[in-house]
N, C-alpha and C. Protein backbone atom coordinates (compact mmCIF):
# COMPACT_ATOMS: atom_id res chain seq x y z
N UNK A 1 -2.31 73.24 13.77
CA UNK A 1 -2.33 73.61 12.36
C UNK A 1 -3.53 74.52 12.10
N UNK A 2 -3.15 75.33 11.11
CA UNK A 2 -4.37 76.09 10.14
C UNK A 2 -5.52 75.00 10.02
N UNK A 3 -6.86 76.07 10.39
CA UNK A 3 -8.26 75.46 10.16
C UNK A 3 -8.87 76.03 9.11
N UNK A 4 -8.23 77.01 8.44
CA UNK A 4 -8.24 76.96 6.71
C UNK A 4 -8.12 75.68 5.97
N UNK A 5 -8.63 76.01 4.51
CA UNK A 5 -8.20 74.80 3.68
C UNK A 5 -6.81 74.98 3.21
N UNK A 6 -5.92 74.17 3.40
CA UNK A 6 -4.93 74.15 2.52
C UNK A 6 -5.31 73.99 1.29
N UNK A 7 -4.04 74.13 0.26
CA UNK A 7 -3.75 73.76 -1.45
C UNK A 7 -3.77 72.09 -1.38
N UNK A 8 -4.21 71.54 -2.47
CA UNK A 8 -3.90 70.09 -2.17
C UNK A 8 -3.00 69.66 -2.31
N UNK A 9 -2.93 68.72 -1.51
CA UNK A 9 -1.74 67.68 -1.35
C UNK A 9 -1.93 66.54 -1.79
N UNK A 10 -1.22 65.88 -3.03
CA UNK A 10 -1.11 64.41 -3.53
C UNK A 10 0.30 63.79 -2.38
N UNK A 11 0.02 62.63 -1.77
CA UNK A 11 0.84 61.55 -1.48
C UNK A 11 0.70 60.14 -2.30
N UNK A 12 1.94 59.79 -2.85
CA UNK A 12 2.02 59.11 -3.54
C UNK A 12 2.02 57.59 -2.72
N UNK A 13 2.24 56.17 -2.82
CA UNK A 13 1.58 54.64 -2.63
C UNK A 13 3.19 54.53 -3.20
N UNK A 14 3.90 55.58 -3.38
CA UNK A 14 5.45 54.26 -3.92
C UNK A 14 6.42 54.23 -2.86
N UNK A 15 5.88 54.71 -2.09
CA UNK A 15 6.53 54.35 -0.41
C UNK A 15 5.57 53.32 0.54
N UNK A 16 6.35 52.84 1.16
CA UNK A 16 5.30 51.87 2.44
C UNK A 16 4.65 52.70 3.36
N UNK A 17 5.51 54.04 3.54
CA UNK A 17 4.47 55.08 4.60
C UNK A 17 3.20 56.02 3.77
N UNK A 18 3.16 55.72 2.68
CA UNK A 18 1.88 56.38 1.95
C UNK A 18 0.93 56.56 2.26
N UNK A 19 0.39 55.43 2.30
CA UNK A 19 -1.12 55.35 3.26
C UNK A 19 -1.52 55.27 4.39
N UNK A 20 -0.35 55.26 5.10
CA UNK A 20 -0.20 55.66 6.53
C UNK A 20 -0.24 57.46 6.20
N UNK A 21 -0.03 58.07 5.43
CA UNK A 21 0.35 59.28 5.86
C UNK A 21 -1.02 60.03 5.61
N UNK A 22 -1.13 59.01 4.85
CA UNK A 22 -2.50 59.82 4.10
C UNK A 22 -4.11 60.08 5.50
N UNK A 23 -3.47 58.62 5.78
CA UNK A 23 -4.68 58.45 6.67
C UNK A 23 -4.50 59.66 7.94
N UNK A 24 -3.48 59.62 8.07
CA UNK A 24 -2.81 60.49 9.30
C UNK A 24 -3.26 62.35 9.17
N UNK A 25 -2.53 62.49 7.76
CA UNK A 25 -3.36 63.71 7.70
C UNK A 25 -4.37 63.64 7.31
N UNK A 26 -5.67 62.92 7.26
CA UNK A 26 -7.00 62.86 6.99
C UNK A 26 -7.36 63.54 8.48
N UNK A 27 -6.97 62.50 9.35
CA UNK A 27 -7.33 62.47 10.73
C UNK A 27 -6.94 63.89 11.57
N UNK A 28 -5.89 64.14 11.16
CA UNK A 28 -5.20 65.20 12.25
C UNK A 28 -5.36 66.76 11.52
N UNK A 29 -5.38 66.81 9.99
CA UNK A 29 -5.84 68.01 9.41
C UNK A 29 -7.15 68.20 8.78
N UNK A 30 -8.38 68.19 9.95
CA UNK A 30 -9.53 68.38 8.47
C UNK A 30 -9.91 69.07 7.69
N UNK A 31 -9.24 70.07 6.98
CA UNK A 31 -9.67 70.72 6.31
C UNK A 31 -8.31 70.51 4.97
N UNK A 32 -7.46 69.61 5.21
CA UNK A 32 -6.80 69.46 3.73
C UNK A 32 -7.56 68.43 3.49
N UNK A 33 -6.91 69.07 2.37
CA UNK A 33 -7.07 68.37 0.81
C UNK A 33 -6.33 67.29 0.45
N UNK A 34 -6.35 66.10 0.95
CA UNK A 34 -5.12 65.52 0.38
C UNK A 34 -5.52 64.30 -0.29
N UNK A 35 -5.15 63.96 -1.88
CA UNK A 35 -5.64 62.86 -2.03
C UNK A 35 -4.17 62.28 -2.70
N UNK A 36 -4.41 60.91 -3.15
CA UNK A 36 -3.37 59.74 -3.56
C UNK A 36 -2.83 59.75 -4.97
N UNK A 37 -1.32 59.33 -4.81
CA UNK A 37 -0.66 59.12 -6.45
C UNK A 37 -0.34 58.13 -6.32
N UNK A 38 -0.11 57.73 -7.74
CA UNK A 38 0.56 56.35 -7.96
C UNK A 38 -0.33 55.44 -7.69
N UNK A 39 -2.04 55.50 -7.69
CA UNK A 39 -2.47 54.40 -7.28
C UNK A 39 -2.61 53.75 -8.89
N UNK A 40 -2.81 51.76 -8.59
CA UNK A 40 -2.37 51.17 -10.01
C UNK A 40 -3.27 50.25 -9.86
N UNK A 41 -4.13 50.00 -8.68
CA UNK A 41 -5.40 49.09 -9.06
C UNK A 41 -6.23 48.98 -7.95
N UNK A 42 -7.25 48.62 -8.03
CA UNK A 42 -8.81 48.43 -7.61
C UNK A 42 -8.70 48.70 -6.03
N UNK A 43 -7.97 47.66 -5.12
CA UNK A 43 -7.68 48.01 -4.11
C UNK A 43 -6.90 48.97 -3.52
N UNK A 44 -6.14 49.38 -4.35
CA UNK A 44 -5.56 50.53 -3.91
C UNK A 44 -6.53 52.05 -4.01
N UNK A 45 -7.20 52.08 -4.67
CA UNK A 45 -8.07 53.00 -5.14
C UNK A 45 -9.21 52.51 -3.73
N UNK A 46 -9.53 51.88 -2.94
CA UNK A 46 -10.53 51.73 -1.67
C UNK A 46 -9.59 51.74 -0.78
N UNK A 47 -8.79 51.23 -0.71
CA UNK A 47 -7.64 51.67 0.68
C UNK A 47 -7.26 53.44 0.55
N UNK A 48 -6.92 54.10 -0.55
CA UNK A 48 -7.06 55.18 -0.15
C UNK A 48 -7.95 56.29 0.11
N UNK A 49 -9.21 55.65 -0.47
CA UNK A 49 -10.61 56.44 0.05
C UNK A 49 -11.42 56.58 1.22
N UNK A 50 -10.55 54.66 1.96
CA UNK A 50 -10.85 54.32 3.14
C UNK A 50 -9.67 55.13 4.12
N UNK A 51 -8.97 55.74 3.71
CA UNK A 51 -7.95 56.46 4.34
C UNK A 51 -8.29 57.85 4.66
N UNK A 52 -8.99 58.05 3.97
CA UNK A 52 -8.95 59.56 3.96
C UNK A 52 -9.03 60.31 2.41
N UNK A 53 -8.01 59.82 1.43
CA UNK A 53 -7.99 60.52 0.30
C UNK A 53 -9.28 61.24 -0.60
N UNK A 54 -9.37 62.20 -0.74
CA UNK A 54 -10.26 62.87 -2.22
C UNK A 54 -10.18 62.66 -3.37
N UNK A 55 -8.93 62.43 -3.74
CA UNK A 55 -9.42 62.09 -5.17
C UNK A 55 -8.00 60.83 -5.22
N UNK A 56 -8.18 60.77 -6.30
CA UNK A 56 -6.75 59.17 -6.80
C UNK A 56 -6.39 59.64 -8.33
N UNK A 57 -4.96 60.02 -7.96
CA UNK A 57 -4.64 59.51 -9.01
C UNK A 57 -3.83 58.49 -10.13
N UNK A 58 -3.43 58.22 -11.17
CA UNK A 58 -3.20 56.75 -11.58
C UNK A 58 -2.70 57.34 -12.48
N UNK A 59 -1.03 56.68 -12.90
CA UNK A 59 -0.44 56.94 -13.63
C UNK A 59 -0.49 56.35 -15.26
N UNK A 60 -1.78 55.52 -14.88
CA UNK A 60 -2.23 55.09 -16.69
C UNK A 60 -3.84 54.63 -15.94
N UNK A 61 -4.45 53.94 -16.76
CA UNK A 61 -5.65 53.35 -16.96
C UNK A 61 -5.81 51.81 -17.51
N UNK A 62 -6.25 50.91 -16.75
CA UNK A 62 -6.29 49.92 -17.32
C UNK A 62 -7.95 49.34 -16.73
N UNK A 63 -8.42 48.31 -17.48
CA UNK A 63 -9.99 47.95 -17.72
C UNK A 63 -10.47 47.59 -16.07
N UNK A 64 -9.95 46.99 -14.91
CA UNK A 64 -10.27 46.60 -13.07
C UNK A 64 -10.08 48.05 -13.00
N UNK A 65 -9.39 48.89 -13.02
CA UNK A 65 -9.20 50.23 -12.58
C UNK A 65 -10.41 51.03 -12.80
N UNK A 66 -10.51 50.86 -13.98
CA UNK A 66 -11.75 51.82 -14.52
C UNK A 66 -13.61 51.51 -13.90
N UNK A 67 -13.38 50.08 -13.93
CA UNK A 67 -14.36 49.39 -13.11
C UNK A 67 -14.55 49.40 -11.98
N UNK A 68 -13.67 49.92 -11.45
CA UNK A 68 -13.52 49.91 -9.87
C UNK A 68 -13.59 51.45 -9.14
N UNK A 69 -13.00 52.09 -10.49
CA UNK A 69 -13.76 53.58 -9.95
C UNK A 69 -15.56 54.09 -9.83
N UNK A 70 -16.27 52.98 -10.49
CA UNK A 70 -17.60 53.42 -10.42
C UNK A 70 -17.94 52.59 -9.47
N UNK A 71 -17.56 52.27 -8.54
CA UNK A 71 -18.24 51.81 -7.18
C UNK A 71 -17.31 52.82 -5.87
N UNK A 72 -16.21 53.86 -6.27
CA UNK A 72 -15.81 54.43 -5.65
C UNK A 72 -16.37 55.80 -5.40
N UNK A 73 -16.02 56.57 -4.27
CA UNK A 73 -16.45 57.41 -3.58
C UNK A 73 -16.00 58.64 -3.82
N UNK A 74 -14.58 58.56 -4.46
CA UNK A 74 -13.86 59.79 -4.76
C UNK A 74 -13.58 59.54 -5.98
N UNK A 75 -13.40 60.61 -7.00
CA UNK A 75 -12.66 60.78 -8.13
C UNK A 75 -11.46 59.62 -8.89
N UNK A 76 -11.03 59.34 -9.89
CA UNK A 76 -10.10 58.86 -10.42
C UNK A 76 -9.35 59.83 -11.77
N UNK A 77 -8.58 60.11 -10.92
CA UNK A 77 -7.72 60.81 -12.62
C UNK A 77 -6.75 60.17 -13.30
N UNK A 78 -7.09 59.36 -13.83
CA UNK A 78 -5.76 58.32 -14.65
C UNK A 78 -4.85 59.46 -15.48
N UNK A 79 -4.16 58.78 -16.04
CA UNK A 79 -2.73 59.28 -16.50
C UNK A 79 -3.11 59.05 -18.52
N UNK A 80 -3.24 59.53 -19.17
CA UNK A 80 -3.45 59.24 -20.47
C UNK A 80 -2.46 59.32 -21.29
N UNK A 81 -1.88 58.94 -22.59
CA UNK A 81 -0.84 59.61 -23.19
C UNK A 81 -1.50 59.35 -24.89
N UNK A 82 -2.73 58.13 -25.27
CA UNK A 82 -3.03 58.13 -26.45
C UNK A 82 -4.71 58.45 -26.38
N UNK A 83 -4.88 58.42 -27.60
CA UNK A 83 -6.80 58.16 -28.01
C UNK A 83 -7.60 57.12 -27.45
N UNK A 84 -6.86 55.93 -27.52
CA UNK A 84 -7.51 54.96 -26.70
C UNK A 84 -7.83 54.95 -25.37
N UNK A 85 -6.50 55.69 -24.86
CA UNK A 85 -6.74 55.73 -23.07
C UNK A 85 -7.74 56.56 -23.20
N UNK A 86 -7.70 57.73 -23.73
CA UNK A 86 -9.13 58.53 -23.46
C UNK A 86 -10.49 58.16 -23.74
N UNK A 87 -10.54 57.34 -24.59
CA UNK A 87 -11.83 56.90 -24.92
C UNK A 87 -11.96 55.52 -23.83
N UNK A 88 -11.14 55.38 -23.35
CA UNK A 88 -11.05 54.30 -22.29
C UNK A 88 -12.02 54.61 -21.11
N UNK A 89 -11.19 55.96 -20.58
CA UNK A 89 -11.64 56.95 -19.34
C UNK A 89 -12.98 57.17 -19.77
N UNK A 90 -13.36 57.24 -20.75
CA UNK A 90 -14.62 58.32 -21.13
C UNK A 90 -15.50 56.92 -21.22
N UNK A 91 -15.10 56.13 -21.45
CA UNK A 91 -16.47 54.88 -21.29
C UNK A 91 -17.07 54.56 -20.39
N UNK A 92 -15.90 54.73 -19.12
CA UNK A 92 -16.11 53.86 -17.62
C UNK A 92 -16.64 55.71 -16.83
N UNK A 93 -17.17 56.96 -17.69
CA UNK A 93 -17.55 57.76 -17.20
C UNK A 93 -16.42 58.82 -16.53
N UNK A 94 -15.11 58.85 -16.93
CA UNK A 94 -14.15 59.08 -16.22
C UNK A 94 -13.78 60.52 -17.01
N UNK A 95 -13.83 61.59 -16.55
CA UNK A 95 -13.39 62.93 -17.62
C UNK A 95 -12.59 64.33 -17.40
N UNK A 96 -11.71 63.71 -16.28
CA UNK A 96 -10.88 64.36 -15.86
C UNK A 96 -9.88 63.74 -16.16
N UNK A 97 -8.31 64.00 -16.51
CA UNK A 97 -6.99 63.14 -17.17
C UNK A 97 -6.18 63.60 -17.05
N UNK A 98 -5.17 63.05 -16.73
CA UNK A 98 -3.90 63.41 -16.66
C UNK A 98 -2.95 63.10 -17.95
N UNK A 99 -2.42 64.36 -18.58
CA UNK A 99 -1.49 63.96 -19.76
C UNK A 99 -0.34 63.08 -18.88
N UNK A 100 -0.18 61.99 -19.39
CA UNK A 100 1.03 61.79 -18.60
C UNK A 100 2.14 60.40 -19.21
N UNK A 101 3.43 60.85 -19.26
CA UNK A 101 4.45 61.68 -19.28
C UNK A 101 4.20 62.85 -20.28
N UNK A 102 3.48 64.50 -20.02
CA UNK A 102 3.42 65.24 -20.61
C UNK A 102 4.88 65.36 -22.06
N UNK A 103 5.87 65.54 -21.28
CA UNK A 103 6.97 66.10 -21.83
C UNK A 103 7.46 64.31 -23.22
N UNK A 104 7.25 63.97 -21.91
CA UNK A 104 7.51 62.60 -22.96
C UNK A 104 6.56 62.24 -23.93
N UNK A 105 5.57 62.42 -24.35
CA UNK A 105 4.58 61.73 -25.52
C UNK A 105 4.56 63.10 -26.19
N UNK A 106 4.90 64.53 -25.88
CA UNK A 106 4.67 65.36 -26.76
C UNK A 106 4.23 66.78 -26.39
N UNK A 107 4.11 66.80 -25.60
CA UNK A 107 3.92 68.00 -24.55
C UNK A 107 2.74 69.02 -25.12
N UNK A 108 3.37 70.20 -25.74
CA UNK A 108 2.55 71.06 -26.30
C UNK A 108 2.13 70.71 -27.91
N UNK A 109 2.52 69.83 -28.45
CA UNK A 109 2.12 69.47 -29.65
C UNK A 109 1.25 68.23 -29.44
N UNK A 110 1.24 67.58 -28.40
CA UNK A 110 0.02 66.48 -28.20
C UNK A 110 -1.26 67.40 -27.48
N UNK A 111 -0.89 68.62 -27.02
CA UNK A 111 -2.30 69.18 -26.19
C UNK A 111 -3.03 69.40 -27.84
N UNK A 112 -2.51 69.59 -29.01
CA UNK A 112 -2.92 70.61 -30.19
C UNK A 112 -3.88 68.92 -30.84
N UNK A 113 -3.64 68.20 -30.31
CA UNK A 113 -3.40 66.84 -30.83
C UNK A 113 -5.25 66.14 -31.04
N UNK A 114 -5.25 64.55 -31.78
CA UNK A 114 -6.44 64.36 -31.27
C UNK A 114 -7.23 64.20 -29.54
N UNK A 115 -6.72 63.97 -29.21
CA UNK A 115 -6.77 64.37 -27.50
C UNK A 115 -7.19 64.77 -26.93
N UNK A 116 -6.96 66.33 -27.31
CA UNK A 116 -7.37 67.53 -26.51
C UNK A 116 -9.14 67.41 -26.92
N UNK A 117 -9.69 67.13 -28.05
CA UNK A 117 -10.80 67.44 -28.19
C UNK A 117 -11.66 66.19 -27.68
N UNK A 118 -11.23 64.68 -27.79
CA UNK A 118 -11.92 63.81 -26.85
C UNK A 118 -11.87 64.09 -25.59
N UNK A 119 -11.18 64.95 -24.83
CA UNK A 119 -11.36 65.30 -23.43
C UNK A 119 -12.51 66.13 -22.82
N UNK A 120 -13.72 66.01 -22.47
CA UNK A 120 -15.22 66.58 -22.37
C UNK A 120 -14.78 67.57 -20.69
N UNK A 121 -13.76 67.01 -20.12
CA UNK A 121 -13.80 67.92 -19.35
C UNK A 121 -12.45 68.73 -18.54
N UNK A 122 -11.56 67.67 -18.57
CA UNK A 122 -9.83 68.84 -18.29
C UNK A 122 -9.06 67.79 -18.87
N UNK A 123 -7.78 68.13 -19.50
CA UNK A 123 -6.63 67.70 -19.54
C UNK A 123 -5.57 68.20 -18.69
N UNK A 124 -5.48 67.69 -17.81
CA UNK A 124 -4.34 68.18 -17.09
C UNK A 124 -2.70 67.95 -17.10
N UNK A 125 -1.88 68.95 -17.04
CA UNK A 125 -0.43 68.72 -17.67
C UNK A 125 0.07 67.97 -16.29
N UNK A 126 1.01 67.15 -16.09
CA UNK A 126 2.19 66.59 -15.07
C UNK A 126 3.03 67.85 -14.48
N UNK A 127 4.18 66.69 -13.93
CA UNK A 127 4.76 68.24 -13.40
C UNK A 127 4.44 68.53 -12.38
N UNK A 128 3.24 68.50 -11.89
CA UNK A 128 2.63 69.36 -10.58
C UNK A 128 2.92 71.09 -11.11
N UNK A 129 2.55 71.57 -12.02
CA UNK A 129 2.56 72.80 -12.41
C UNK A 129 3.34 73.45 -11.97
N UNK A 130 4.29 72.98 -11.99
CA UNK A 130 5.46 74.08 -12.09
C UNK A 130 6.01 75.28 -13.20
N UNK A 131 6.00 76.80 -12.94
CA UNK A 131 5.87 77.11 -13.58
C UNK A 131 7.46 77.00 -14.93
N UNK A 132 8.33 76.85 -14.09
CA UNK A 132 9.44 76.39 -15.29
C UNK A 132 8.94 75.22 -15.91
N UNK A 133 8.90 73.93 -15.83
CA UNK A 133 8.27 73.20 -16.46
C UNK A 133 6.89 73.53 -17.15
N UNK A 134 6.30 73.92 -16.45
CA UNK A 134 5.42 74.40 -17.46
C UNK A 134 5.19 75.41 -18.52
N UNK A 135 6.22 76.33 -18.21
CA UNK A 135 6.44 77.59 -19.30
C UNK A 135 7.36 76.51 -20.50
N UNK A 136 8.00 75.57 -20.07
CA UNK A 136 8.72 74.91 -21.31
C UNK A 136 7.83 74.29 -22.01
N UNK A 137 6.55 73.08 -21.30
CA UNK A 137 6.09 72.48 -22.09
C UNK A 137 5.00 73.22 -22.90
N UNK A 138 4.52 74.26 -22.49
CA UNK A 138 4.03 75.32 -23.07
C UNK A 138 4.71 75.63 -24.60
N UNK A 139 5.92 75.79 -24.36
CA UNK A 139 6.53 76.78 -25.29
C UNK A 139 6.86 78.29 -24.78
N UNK A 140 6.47 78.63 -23.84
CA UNK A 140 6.40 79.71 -23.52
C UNK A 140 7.66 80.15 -22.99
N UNK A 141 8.59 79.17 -22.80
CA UNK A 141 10.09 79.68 -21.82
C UNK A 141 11.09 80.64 -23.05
């Protein structure tokens, strides 16, 4: 393989080979990028850091999660969809987010939303940026 960096790669934890894979390309590609989806609590968030992963991400936020990212090594990007989750993230020091279900809680009228301005450092859309999906939730299609 390329000894460039790849683009990153999220592997998701909703398969049994997840963290096997993760660890695998930790080991066999060093120069990706690959970190974890779908992680949903404390241990899962150290099994995939102990794997290899860069960052984690989490399809919501709940209070062991958030606690458990400040003894971790890599990043946590939870999944947000109200005010509370964000002020959730932002207590336990957390300021990177995932809108998530973008399309479902509101897409381009929740980015305009209270939200966008409790976010100190990205809101990030779902999707995996695609640009059809994303030119829709945009508005832009």
């Amino acid at each position: 393989m390329s000894k460039a960096a790849s683009p990153p790669s999220k592997i998701t934890l909703r398969t049994l080979v997840g963290l096997d894979a993760i660890r695998l390309i930790a080991k066999e590609v060093p120069n990706a990028i690959v970190g974890a989806g779908t992680v949903t609590n404390p241990e899962q968030l150290k099994a995939v850091e102990d794997a290899g992963a860069v960052f984690a991400i989490s399809p919501g936020l709940h209070e062991s999660l958030a606690k458990a990212s400040h003894n971790s090594g890599i990043p946590l990007i939870p999944g947000v969809a109200t005010p509370g989750e964000v002020q959730l993230a932002l207590e336990h020091g957390i300021d990177t987010l995932k809108l998530f279900p973008a399309e479902v809680v509101g897409g381009k009228a929740m980015l305009k939303s209270p939200l966008r301005p409790l976010c100190r450092r990205a809101l990030l859309l779902d999707r995996r940026h695609q640009p059809r999906h994303r030119a829709r939730l945009l508005g832009t299609a």
